[in-house]
C-alpha atoms as a PDB file:
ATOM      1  CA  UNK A   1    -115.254 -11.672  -8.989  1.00  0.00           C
ATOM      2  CA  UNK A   2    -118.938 -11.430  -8.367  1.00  0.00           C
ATOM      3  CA  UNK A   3    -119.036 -15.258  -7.301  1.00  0.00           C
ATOM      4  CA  UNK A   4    -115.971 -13.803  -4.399  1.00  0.00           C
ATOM      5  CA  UNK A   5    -118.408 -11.103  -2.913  1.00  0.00           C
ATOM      6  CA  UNK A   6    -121.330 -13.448  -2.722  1.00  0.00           C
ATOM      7  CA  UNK A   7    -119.049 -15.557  -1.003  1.00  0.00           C
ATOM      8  CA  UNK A   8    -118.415 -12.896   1.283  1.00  0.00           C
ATOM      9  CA  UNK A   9    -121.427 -11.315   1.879  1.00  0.00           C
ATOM     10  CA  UNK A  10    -121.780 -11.995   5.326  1.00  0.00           C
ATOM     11  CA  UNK A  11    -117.868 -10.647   6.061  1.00  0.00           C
ATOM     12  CA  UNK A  12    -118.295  -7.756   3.801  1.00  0.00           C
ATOM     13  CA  UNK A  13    -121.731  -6.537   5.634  1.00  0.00           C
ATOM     14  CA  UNK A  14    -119.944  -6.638   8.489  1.00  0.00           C
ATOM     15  CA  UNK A  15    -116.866  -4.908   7.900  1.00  0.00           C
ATOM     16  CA  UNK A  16    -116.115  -1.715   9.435  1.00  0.00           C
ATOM     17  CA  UNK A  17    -116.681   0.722   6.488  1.00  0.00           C
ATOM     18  CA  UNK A  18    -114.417   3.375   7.651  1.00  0.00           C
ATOM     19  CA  UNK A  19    -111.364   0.604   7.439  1.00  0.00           C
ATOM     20  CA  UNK A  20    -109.609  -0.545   3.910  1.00  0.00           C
ATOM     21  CA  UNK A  21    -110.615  -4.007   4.278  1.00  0.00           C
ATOM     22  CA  UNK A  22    -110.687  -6.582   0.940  1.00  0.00           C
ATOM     23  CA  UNK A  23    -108.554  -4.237  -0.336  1.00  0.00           C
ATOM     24  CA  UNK A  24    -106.253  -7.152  -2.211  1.00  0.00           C
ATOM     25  CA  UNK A  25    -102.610  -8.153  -2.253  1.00  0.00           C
ATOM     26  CA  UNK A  26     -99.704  -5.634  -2.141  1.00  0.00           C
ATOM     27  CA  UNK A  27     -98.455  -4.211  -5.525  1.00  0.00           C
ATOM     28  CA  UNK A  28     -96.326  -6.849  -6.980  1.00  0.00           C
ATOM     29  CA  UNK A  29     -93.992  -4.055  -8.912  1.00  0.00           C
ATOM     30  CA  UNK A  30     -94.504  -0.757  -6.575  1.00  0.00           C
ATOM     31  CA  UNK A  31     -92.100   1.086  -8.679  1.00  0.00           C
ATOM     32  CA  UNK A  32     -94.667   1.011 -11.667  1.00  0.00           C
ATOM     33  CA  UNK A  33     -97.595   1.675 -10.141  1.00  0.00           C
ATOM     34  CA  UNK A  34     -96.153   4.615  -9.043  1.00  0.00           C
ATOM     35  CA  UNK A  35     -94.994   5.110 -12.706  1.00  0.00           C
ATOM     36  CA  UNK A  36     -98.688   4.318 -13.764  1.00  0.00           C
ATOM     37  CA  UNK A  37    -100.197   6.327 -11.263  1.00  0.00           C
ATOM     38  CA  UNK A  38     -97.859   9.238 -12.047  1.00  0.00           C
ATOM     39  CA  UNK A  39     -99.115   8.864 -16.288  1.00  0.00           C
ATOM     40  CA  UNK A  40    -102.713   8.333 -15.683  1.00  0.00           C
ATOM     41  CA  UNK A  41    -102.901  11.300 -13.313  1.00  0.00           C
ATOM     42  CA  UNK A  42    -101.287  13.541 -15.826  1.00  0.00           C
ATOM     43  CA  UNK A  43    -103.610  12.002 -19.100  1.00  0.00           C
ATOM     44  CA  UNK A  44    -106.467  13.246 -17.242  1.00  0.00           C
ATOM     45  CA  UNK A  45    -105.219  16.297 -16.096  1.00  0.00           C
ATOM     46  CA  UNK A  46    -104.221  16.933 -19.391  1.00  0.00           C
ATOM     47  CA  UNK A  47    -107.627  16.581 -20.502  1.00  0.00           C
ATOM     48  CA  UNK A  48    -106.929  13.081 -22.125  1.00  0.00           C
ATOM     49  CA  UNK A  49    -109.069   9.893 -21.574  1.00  0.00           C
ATOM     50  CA  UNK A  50    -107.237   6.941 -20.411  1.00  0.00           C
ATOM     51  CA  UNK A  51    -108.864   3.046 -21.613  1.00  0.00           C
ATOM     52  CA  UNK A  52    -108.132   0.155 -20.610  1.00  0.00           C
ATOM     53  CA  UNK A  53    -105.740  -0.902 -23.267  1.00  0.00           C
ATOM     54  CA  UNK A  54    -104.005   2.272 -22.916  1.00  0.00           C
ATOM     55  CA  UNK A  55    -103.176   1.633 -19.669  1.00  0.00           C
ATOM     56  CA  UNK A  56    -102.011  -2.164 -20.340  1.00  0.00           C
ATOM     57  CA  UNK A  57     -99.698  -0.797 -23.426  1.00  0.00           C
ATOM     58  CA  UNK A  58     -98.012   2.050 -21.250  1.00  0.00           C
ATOM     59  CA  UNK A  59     -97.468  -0.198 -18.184  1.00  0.00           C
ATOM     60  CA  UNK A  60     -95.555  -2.769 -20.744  1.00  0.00           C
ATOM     61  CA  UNK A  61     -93.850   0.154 -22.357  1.00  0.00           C
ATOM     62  CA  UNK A  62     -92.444   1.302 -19.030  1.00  0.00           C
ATOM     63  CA  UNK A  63     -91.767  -2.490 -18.125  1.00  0.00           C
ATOM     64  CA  UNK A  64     -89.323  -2.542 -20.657  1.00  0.00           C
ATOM     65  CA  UNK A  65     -87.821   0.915 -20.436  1.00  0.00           C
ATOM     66  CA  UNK A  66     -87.096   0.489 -16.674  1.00  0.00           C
ATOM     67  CA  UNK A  67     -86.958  -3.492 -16.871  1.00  0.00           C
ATOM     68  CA  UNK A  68     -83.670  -3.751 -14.465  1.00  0.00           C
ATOM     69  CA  UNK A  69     -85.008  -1.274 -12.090  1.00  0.00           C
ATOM     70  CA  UNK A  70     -88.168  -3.562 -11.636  1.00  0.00           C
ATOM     71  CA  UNK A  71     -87.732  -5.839  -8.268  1.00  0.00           C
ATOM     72  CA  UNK A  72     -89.653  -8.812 -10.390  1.00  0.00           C
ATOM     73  CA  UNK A  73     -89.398 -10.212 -13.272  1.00  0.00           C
ATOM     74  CA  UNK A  74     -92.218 -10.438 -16.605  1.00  0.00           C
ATOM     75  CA  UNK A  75     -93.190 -13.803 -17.726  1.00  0.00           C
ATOM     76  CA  UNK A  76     -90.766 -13.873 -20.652  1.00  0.00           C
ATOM     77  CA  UNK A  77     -91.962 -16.416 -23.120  1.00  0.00           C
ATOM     78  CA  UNK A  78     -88.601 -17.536 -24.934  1.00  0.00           C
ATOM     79  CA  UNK A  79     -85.682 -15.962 -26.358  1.00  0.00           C
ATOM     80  CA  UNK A  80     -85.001 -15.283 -30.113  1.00  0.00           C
ATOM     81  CA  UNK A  81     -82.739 -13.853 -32.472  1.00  0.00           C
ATOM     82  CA  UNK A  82     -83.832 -11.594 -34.834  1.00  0.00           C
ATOM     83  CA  UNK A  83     -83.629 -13.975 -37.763  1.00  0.00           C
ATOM     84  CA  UNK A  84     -86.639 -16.240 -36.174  1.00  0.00           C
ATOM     85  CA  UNK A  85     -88.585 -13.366 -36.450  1.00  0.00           C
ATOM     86  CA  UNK A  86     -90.554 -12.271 -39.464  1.00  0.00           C
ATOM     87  CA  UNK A  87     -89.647  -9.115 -41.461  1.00  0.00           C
ATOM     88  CA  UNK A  88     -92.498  -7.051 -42.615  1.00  0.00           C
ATOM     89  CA  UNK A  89     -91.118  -4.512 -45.585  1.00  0.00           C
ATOM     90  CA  UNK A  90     -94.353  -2.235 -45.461  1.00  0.00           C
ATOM     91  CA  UNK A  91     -94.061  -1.729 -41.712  1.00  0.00           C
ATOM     92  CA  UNK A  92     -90.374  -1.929 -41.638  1.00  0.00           C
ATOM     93  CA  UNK A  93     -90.322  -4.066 -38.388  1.00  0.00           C
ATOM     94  CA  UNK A  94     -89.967  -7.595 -37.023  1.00  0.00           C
ATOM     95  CA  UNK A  95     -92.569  -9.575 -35.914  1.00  0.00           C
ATOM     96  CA  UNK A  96     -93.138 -12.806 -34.166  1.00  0.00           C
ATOM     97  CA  UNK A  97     -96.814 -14.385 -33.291  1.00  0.00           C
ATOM     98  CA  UNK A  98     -97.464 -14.990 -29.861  1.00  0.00           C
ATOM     99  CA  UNK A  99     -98.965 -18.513 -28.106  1.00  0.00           C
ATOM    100  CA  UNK A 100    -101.967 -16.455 -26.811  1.00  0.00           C
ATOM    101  CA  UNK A 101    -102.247 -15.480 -30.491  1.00  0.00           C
ATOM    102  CA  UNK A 102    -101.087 -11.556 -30.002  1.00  0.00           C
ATOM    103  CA  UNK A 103     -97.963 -10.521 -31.861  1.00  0.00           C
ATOM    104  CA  UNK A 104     -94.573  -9.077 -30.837  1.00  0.00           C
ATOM    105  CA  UNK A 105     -92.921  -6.324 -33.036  1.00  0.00           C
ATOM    106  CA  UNK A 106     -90.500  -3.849 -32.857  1.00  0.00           C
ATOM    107  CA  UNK A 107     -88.622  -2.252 -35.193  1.00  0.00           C
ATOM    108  CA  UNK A 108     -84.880  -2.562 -36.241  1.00  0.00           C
ATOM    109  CA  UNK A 109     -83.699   0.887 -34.164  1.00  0.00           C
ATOM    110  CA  UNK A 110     -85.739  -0.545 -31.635  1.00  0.00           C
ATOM    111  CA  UNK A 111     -84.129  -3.984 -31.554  1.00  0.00           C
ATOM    112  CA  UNK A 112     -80.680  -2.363 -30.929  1.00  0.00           C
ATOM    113  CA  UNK A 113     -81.690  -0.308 -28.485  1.00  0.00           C
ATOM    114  CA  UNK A 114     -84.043  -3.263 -26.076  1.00  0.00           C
ATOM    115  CA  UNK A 115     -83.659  -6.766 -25.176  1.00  0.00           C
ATOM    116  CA  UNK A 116     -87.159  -7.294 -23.845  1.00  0.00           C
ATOM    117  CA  UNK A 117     -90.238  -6.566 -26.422  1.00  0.00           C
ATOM    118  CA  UNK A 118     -94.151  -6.985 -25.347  1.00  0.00           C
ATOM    119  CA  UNK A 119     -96.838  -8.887 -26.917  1.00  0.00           C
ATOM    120  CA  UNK A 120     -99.596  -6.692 -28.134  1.00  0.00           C
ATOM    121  CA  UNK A 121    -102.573  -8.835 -26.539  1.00  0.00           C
ATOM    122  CA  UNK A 122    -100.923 -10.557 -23.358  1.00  0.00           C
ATOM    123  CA  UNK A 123     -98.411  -9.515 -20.395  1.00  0.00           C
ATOM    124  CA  UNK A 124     -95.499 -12.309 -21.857  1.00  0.00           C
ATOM    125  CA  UNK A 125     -92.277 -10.684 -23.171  1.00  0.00           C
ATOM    126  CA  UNK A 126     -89.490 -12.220 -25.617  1.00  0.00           C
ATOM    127  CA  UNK A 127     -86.315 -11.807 -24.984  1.00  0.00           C
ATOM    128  CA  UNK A 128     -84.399 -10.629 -28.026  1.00  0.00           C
ATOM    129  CA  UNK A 129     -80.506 -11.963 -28.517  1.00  0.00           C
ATOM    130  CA  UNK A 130     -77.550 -10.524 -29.640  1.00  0.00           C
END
């Protein structure tokens, strides 16, 4: 990113600084940045700090709650059954190790209820089938 502004340096000098200029590319899913906006507004207000990861985990959380509202799809990663996952009895969940090394879980109310479940580390989903 730093290597970008150096790159820059002469446009970014010259920019008018009253304008929104290198601002980026348009939201890819507006509908949860609103979403996100809408949580992280009310954390704080609540008195509530907000980290990095936090932020990740509730925008994947929300990605999966609304995922047919959403105009784009996640990178989903493949699409398992339950039985190629792993059951863990002292968590009471299944779980299935991700290729960036992260791990999907969710639990068995939970598997009836979604079809799309998060990594814990990366943005990739799995698709669970019925």
């Amino acid at each position: 990113m730093i290597r970008d502004w150096r790159k820059q340096e002469d446009q970014l000098q010259k920019a008018d600084k009253s304008k929104h200029t290198f601002r980026g590319n348009a939201a890819k899913w507006p509908q949860l940045d609103v979403a996100m906006k809408e949580w992280i507004t009310n954390h704080r207000n609540n008195g509530f700090t907000v980290s990095t990861k936090m932020i990740i985990y509730e925008a994947k959380r929300i990605a999966v709650e609304k995922e047919h509202e959403l105009t784009q799809g996640w990178p989903v990663d493949a699409q398992v059954s339950l039985e190629d996952m792993a059951w863990n009895l002292n968590d009471h969940c299944y779980s299935l190790i991700c290729r960036c090394g992260g791990k999907y879980t969710v639990s068995q109310k939970e598997a009836e209820e979604v079809s799309l479940v998060c990594c814990d580390t990366c943005s990739l989903l799995i698709e669970i089938l019925r």
